[in-house]
Each structure stands twice: as C-alpha cells, then as structure tokens.
N, C-alpha and C. Protein backbone atom coordinates (compact mmCIF):
# COMPACT_ATOMS: atom_id res chain seq x y z
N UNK A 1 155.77 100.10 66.23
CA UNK A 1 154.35 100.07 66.44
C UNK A 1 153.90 101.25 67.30
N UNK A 2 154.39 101.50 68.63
CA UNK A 2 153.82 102.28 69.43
C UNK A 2 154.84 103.26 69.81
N UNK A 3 154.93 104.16 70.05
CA UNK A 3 155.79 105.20 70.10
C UNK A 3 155.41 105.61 71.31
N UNK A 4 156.00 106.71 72.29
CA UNK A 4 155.84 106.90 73.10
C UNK A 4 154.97 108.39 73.02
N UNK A 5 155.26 108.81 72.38
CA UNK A 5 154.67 110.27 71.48
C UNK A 5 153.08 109.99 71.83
N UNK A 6 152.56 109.01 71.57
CA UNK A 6 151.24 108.46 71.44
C UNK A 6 150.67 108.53 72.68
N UNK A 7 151.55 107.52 73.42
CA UNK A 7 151.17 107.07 74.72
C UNK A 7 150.89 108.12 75.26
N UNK A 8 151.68 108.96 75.31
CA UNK A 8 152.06 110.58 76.60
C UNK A 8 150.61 111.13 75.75
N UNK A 9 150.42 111.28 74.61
CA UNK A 9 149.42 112.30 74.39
C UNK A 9 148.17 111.33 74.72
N UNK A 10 148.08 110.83 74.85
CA UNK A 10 146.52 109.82 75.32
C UNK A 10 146.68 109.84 76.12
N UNK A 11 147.15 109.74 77.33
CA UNK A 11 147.77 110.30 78.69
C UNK A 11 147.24 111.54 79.30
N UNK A 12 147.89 112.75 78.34
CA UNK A 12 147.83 114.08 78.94
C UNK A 12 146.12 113.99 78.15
N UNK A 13 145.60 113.14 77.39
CA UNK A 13 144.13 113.87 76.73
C UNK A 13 142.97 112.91 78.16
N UNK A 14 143.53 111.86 78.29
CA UNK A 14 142.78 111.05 79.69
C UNK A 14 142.97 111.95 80.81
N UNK A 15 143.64 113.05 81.27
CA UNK A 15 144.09 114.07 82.12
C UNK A 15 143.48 115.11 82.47
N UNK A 16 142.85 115.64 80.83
CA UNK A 16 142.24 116.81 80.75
C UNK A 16 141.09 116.44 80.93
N UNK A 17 140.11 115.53 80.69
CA UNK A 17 139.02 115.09 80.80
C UNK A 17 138.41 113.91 82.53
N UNK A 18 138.88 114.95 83.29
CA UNK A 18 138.07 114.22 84.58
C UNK A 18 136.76 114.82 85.21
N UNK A 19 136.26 115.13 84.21
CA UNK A 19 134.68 115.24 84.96
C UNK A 19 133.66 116.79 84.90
N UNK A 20 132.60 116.44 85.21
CA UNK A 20 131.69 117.43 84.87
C UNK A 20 132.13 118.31 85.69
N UNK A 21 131.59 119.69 84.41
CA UNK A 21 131.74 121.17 85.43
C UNK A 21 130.42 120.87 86.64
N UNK A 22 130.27 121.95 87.25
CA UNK A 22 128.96 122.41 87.96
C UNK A 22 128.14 122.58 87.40
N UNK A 23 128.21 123.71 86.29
CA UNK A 23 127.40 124.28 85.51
C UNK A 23 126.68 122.89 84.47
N UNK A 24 126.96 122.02 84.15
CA UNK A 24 126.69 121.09 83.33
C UNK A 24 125.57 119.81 84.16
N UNK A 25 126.37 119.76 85.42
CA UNK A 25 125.50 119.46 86.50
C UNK A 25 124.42 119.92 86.49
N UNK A 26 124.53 121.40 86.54
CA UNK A 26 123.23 122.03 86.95
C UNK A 26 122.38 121.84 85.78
N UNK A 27 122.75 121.99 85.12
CA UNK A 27 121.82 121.61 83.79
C UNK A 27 121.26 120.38 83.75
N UNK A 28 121.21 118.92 83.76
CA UNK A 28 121.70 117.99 83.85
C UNK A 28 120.16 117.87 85.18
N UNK A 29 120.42 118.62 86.15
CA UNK A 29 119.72 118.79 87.16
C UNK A 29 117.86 119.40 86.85
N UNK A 30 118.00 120.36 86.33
CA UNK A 30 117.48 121.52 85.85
C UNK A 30 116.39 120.26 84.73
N UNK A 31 116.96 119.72 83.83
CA UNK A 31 116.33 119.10 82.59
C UNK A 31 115.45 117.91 83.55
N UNK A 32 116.03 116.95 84.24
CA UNK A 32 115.57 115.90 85.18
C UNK A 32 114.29 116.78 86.03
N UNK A 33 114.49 117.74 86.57
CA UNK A 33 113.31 118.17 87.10
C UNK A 33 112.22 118.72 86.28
N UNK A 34 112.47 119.00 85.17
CA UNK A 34 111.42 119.75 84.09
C UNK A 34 110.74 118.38 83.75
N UNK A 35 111.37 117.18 83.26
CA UNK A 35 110.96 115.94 82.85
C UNK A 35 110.23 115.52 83.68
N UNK A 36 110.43 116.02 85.20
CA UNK A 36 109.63 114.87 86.25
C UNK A 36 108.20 115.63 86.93
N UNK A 37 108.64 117.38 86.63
CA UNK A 37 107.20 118.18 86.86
C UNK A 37 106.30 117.38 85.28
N UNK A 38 106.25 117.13 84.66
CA UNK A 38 106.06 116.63 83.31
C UNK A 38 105.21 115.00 83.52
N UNK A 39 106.17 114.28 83.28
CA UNK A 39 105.91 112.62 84.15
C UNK A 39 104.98 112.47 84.81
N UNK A 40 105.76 113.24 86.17
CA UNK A 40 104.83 112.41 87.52
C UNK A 40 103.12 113.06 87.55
N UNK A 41 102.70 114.17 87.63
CA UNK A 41 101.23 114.58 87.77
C UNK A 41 100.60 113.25 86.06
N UNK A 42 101.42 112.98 85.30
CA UNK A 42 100.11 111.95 84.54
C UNK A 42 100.25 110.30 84.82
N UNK A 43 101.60 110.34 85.71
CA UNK A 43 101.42 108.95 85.97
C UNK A 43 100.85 108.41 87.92
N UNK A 44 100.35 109.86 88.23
CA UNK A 44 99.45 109.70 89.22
C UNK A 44 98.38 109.68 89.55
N UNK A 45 97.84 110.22 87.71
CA UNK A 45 96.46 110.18 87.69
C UNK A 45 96.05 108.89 87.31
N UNK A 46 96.93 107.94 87.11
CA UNK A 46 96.15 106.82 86.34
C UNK A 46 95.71 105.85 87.52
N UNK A 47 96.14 105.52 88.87
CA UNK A 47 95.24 104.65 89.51
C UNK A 47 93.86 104.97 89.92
N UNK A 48 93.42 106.62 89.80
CA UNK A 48 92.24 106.86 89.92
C UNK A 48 91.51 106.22 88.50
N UNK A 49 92.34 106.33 87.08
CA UNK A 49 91.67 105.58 86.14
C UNK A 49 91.37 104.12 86.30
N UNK A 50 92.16 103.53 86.95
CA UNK A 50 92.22 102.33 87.28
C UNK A 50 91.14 101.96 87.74
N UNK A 51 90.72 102.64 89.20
CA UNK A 51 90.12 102.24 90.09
C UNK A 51 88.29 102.85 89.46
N UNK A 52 88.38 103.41 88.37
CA UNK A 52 87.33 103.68 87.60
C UNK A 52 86.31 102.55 86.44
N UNK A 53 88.27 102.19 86.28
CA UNK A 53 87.21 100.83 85.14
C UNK A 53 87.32 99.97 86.00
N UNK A 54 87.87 99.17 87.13
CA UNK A 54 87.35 98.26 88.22
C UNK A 54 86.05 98.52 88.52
N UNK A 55 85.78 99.52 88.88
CA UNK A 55 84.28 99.75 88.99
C UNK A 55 83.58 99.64 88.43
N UNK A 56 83.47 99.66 87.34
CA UNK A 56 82.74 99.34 85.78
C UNK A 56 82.30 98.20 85.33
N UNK A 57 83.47 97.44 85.59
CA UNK A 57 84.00 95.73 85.37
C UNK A 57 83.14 95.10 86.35
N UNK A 58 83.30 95.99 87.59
CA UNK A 58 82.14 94.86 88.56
C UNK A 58 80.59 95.27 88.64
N UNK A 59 80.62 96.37 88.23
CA UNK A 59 79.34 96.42 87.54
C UNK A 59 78.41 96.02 86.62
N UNK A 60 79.17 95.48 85.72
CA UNK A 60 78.59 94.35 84.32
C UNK A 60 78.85 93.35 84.92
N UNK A 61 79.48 92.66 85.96
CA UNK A 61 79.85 91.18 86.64
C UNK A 61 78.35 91.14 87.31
N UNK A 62 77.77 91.93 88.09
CA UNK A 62 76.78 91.92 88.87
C UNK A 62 75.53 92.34 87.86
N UNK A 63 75.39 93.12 86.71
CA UNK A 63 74.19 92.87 85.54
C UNK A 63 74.09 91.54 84.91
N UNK A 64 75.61 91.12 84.53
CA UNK A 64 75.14 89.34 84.51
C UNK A 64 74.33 88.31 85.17
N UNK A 65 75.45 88.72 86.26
CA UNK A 65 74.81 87.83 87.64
C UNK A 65 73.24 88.22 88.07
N UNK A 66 72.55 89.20 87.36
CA UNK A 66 71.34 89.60 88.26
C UNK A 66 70.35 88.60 86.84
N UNK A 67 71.11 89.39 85.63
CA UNK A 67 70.32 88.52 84.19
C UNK A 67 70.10 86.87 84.94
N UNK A 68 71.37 86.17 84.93
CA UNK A 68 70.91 84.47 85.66
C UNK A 68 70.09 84.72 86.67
N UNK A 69 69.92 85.58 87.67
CA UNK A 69 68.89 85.33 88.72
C UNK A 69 67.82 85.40 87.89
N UNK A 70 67.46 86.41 87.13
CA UNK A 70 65.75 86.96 86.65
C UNK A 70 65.67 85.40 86.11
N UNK A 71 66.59 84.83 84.97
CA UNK A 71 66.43 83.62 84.54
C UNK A 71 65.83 82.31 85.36
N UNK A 72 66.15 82.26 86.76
CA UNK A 72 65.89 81.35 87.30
C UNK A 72 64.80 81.45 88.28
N UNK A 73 64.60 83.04 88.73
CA UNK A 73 63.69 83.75 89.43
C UNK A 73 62.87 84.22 88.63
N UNK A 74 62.49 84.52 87.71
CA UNK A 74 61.14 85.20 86.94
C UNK A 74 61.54 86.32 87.86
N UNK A 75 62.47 87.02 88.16
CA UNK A 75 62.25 88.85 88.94
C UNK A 75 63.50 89.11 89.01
N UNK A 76 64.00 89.97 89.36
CA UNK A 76 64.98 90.44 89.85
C UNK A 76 65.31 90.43 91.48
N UNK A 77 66.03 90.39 92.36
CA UNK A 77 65.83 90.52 93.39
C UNK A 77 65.48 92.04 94.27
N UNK A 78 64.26 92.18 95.28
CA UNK A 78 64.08 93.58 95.49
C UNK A 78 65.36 94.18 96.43
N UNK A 79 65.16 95.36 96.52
CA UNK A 79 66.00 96.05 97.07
C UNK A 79 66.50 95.98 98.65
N UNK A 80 65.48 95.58 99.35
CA UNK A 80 65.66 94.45 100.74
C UNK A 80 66.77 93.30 100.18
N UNK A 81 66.64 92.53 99.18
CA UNK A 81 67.25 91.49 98.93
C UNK A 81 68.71 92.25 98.67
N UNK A 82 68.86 93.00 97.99
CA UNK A 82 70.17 93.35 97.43
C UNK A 82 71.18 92.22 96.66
N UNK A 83 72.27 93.02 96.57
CA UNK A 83 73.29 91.99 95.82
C UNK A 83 73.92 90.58 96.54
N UNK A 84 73.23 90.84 97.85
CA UNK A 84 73.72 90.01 98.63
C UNK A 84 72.80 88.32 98.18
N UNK A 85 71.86 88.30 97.69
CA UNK A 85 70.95 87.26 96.54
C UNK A 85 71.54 86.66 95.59
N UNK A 86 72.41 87.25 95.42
CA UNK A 86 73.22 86.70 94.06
C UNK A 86 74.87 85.86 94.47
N UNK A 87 74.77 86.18 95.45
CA UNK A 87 76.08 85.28 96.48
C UNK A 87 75.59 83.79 96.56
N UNK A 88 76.84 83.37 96.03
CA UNK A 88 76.87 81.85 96.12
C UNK A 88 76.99 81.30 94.75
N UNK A 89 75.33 80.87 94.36
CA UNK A 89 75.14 80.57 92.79
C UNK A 89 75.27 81.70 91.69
N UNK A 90 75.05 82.66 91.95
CA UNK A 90 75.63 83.09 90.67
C UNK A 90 76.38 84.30 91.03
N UNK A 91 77.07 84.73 91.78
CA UNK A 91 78.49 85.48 91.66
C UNK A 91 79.14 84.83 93.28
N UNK A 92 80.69 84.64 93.12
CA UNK A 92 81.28 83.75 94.33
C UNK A 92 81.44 85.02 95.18
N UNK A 93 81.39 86.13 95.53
CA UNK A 93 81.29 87.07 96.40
C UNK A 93 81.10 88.56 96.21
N UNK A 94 80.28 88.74 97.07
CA UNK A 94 80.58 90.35 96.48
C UNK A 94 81.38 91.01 97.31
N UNK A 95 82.10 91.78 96.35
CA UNK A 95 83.00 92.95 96.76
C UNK A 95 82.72 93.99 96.94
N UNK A 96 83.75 94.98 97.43
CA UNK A 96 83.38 95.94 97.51
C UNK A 96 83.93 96.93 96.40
N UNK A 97 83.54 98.65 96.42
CA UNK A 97 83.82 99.20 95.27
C UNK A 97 85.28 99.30 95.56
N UNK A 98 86.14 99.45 94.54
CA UNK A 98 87.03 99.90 94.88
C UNK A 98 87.72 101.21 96.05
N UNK A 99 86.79 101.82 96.48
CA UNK A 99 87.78 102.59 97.23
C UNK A 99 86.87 102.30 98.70
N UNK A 100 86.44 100.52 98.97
CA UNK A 100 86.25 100.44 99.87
C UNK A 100 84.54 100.62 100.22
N UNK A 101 83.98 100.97 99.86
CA UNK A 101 82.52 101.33 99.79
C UNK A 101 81.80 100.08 98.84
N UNK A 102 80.43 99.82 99.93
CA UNK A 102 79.12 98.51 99.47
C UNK A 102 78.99 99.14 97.74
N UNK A 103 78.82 98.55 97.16
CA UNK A 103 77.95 99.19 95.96
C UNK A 103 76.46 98.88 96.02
N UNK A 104 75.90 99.80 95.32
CA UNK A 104 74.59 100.08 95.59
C UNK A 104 73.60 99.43 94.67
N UNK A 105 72.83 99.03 95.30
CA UNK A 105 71.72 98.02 94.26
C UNK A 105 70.04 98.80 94.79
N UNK A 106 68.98 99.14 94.30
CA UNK A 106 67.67 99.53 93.71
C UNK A 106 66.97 98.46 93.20
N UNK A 107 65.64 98.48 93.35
CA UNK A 107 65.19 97.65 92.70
C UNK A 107 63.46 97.76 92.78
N UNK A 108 62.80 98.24 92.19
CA UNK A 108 63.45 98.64 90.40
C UNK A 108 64.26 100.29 90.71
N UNK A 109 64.79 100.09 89.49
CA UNK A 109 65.88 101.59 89.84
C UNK A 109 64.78 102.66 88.54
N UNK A 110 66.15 103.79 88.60
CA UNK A 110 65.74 104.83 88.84
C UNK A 110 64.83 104.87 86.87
N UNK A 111 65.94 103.92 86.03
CA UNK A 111 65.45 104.27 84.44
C UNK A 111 65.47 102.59 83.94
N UNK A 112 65.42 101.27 84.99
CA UNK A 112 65.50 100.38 84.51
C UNK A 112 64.91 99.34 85.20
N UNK A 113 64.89 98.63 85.61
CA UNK A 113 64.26 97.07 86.22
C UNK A 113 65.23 97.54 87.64
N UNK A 114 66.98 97.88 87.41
CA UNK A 114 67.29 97.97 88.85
C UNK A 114 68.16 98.95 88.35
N UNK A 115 69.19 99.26 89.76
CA UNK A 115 70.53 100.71 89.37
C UNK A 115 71.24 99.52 90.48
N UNK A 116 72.80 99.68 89.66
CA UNK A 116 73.95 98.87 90.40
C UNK A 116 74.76 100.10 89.81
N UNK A 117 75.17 100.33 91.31
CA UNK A 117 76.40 101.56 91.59
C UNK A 117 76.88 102.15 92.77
N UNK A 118 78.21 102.45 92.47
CA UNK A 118 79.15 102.70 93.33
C UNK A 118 78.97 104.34 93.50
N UNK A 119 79.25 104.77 94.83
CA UNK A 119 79.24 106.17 95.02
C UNK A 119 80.36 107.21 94.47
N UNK A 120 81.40 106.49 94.16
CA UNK A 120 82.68 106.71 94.01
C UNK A 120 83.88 107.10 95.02
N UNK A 121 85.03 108.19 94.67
CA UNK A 121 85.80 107.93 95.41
C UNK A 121 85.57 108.96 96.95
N UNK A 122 84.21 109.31 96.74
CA UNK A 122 83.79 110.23 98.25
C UNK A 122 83.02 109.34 98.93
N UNK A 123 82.28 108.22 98.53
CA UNK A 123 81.47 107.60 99.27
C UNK A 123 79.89 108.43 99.33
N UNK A 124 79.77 109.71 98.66
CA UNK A 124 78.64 110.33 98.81
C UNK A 124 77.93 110.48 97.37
N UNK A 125 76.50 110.54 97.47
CA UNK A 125 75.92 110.77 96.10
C UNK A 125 76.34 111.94 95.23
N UNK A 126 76.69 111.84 94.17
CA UNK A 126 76.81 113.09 93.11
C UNK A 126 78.05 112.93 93.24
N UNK A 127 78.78 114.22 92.83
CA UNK A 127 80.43 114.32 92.85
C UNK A 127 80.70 114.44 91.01
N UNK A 128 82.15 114.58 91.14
CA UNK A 128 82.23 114.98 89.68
C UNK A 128 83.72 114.47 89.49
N UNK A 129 84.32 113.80 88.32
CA UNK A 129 85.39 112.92 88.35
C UNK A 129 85.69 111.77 88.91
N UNK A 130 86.15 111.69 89.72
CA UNK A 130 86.55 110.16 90.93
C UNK A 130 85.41 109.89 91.47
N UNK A 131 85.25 111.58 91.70
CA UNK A 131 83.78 111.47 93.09
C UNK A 131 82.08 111.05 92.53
N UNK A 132 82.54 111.35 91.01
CA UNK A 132 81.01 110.93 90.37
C UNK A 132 80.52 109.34 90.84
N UNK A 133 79.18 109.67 91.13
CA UNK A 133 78.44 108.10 90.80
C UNK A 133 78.46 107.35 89.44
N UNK A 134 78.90 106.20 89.57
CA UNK A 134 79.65 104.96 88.49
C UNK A 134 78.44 103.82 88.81
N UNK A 135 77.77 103.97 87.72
CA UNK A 135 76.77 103.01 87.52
C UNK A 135 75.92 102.26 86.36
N UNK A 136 74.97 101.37 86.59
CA UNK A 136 74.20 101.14 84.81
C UNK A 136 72.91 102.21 84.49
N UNK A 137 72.73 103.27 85.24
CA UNK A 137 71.76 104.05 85.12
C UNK A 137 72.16 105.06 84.03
C-alpha cells in the first residue's frame, strides 16, 4: 500500500512549502490598503445619510401631527405655540433633530400654512449638503 518513497516525498514537498515570501506579503499588504482607501470614505458617508432621512421621517411625523391638530383646532398652532402644542395628544414627544438641534416650526411659513425644519448638521440657516436646511418648504 504505502511505500516509503511516498512518504519521504510528501515530507520533503510539506518542507519546501513553509510560508510566505516578503514580497507576497507586501503585496497582500499593498491590495488591503487600496481596498480600504476604496471602502472606508463610502462607508463613512452614510451616517450623514442616515441622519438625513431621520430628519425627514420626523418631519412628516410632525405634518401629521399638526394635520390632527388643524382637525381638532380649526388652525394650526401659531408660531409662539410651536411644536411644543402638539405634545401629549397628538405626538408623545418632541425630539430633537438629529444632530442635536430644536427643529424649527413658522406659522404660517414661508410657501404654506407653516415650515417644519431642521437647520441641519451646522445648526445655522442655509448650508449645502449635511449643512443644508431639511424641511416641508
């Protein structure tokens, strides 16, 4: 069955084969970093996407919630009143925007009955990307 012929050469071939050059390393090295300049800048942009449609989401939560007020109020609430009117019965709290900042309520706003919006991720009016104003206007 087994000869020794066999054994010794599977032997001396398990012998020749212990392990990566450098150079293969480096490669090896070289490819992992090209992949990860690659990767990482698009999988860091996405919690700013994130934190974009959160903003969005609680923005139609609070056009609902203002629709049941007009329903039960014949008005909207004025801008003294704010979103803080709609706490309790018809939305269980308000939050804040995602990056920490009141969102902003008008009333009447600027092209509608009211404007519900967040400043974005500067906290200041205008801006462009993150920093844009996120609103129903």
């Amino acid at each position: 069955m087994f000869n020794n012929k066999n054994i010794k050469f599977s032997h001396r071939f398990l012998n020749t084969q212990r392990g990566m050059t450098l150079i293969e390393i480096m490669i090896v090295v070289v490819i992992l970093g090209i992949l990860g300049a690659i990767v990482v800048p698009n999988l860091l942009d996405r919690p700013d996407e994130a934190r974009v449609q959160k903003a969005k989401q609680d923005i139609r939560a609070f056009e609902a919630a203002l629709s049941l007020y007009k329903l039960d109020n014949f008005n909207y609430p004025d801008t003294s009143q704010g979103l803080q009117a709609l706490q309790g019965k018809y939305i269980e709290r308000i939050s804040k925007d995602p990056w920490g900042n009141d969102y902003q309520y008008v009333s009447p706003g600027s092209t509608g009955a009211f404007d519900v919006y967040s400043l974005g991720a500067d906290g200041q009016s205008g801006g462009e990307g993150v920093n844009a104003d996120i609103g129903n206007q």
